[in-house]
C-alpha atoms as a PDB file:
ATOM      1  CA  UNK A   1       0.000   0.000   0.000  1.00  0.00           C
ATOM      2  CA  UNK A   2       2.449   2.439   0.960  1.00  0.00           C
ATOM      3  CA  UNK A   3       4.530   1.720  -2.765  1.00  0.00           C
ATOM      4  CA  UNK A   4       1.203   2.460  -4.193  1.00  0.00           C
ATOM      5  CA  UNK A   5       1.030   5.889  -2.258  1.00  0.00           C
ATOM      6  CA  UNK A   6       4.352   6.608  -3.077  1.00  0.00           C
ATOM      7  CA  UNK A   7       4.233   6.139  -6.586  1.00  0.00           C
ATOM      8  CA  UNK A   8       0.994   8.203  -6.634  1.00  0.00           C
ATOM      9  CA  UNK A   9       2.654  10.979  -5.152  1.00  0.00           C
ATOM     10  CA  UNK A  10       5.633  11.347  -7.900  1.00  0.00           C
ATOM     11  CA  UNK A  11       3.323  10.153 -10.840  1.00  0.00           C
ATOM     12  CA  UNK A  12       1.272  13.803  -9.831  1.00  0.00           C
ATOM     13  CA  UNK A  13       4.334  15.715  -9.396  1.00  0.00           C
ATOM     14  CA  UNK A  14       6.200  14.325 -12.416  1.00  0.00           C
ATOM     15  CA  UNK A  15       2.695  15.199 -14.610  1.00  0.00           C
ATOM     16  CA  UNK A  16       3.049  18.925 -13.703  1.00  0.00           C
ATOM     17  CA  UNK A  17       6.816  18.886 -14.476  1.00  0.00           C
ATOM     18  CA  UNK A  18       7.893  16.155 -17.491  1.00  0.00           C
ATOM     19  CA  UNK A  19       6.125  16.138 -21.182  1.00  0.00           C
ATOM     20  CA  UNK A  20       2.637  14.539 -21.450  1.00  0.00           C
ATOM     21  CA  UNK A  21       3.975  10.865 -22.671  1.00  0.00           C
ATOM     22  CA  UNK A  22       6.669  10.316 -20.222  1.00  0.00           C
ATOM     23  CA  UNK A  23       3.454  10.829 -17.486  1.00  0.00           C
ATOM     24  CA  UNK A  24       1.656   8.915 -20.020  1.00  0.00           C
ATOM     25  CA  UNK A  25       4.336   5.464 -19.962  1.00  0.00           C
ATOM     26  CA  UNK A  26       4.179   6.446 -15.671  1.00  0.00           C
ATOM     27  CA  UNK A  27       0.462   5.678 -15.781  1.00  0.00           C
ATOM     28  CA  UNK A  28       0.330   2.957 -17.606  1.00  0.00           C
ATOM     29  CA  UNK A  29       3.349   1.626 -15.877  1.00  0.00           C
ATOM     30  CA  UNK A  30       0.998   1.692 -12.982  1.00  0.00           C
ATOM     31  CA  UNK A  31      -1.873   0.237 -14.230  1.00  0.00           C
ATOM     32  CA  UNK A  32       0.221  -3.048 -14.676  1.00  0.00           C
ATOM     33  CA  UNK A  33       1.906  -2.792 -11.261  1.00  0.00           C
ATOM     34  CA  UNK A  34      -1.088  -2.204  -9.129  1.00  0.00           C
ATOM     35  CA  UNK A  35      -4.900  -3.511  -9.059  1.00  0.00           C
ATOM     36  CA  UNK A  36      -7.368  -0.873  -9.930  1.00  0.00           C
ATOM     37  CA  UNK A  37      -5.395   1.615 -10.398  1.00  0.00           C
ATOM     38  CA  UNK A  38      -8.202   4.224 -10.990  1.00  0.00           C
ATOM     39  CA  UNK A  39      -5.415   7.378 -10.280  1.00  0.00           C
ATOM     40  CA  UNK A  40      -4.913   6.372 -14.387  1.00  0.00           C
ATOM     41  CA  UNK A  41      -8.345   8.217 -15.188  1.00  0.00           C
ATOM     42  CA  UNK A  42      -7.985  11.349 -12.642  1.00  0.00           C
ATOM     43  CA  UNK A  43      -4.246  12.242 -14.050  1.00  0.00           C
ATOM     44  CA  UNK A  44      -5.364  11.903 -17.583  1.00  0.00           C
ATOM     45  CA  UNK A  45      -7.874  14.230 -16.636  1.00  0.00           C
ATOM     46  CA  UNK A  46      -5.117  16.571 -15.341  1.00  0.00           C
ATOM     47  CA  UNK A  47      -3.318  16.433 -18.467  1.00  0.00           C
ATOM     48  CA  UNK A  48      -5.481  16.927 -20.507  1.00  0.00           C
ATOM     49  CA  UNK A  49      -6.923  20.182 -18.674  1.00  0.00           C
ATOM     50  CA  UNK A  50      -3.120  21.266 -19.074  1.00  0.00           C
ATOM     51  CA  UNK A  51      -2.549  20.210 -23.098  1.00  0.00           C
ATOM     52  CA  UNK A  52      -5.657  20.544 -24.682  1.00  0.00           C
ATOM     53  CA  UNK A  53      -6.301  22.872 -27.296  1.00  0.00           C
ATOM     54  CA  UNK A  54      -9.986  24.763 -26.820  1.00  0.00           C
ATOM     55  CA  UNK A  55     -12.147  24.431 -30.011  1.00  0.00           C
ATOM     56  CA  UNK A  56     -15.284  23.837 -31.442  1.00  0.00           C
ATOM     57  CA  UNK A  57     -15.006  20.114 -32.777  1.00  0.00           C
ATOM     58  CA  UNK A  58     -16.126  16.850 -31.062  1.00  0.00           C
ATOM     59  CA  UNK A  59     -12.580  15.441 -30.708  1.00  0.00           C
ATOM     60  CA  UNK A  60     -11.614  18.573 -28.341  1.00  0.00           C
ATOM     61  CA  UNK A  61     -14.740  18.300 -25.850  1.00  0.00           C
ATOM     62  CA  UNK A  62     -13.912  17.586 -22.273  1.00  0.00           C
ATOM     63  CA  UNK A  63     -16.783  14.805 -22.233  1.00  0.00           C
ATOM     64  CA  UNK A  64     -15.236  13.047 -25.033  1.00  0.00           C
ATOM     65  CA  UNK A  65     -12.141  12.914 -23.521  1.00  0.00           C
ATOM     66  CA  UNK A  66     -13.282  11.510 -20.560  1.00  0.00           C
ATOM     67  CA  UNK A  67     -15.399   8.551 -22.244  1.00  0.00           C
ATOM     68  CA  UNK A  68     -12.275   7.570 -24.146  1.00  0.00           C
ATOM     69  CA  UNK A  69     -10.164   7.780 -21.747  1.00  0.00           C
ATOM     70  CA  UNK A  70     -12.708   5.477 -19.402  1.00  0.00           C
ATOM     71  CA  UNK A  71     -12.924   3.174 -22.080  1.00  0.00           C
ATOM     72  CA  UNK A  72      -8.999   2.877 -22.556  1.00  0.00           C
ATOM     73  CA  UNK A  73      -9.055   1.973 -19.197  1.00  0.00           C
ATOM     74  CA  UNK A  74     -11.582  -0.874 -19.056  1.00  0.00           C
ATOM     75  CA  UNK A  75      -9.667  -2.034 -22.102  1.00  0.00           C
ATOM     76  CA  UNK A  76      -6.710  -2.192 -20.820  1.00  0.00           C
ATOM     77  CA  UNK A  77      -7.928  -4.212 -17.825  1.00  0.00           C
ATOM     78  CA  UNK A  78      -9.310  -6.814 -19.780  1.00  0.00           C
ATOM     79  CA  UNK A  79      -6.327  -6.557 -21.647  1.00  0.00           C
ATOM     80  CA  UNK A  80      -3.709  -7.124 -18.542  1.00  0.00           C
ATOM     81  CA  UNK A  81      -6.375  -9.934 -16.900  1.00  0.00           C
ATOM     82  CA  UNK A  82      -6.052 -12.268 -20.258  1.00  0.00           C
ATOM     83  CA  UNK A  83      -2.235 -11.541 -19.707  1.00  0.00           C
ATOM     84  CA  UNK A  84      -0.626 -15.124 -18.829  1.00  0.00           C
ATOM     85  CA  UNK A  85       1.641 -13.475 -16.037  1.00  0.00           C
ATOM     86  CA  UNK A  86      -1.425 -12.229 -14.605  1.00  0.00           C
ATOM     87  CA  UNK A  87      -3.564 -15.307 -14.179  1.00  0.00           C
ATOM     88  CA  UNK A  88      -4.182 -17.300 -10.838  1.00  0.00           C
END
């Protein structure tokens, strides 16, 4: 618990400091290290607020965003539970 915690702690410094993909590998570095790791889907949401470009198309709207990025994430579950290394 406490790697978990620490790792969340520079993940949401580093996402305020580093480019967008090196957070980006962080996250999903995490998502593989540690069960439900729903911090994935509230940093996203921070960088995105902090890259995105405002405009009037579909692909720029906050909502959007946040349904792909939701989506990505039960993906990538399924994903990482059909993984062999994974399996009990």
């Amino acid at each position: 618990m406490i790697k978990r915690v620490i790792f969340d702690v520079i993940v949401f410094i580093l996402v305020f400091i580093v480019p967008w993909w090196i957070s980006l590998l962080l996250l999903l570095i995490g998502i593989f290290a540690f069960n439900n790791y729903y911090e994935f889907i509230i940093a996203c949401a921070i960088i995105y607020s902090l890259y995105s470009m405002p405009g009037d198309r579909l692909i720029s709207s906050p909502v959007f965003f946040a349904g792909v990025i939701i989506i990505l994430y039960i993906i990538i579950q399924v994903v990482r539970n059909n993984i062999i290394l994974y399996k009990k």
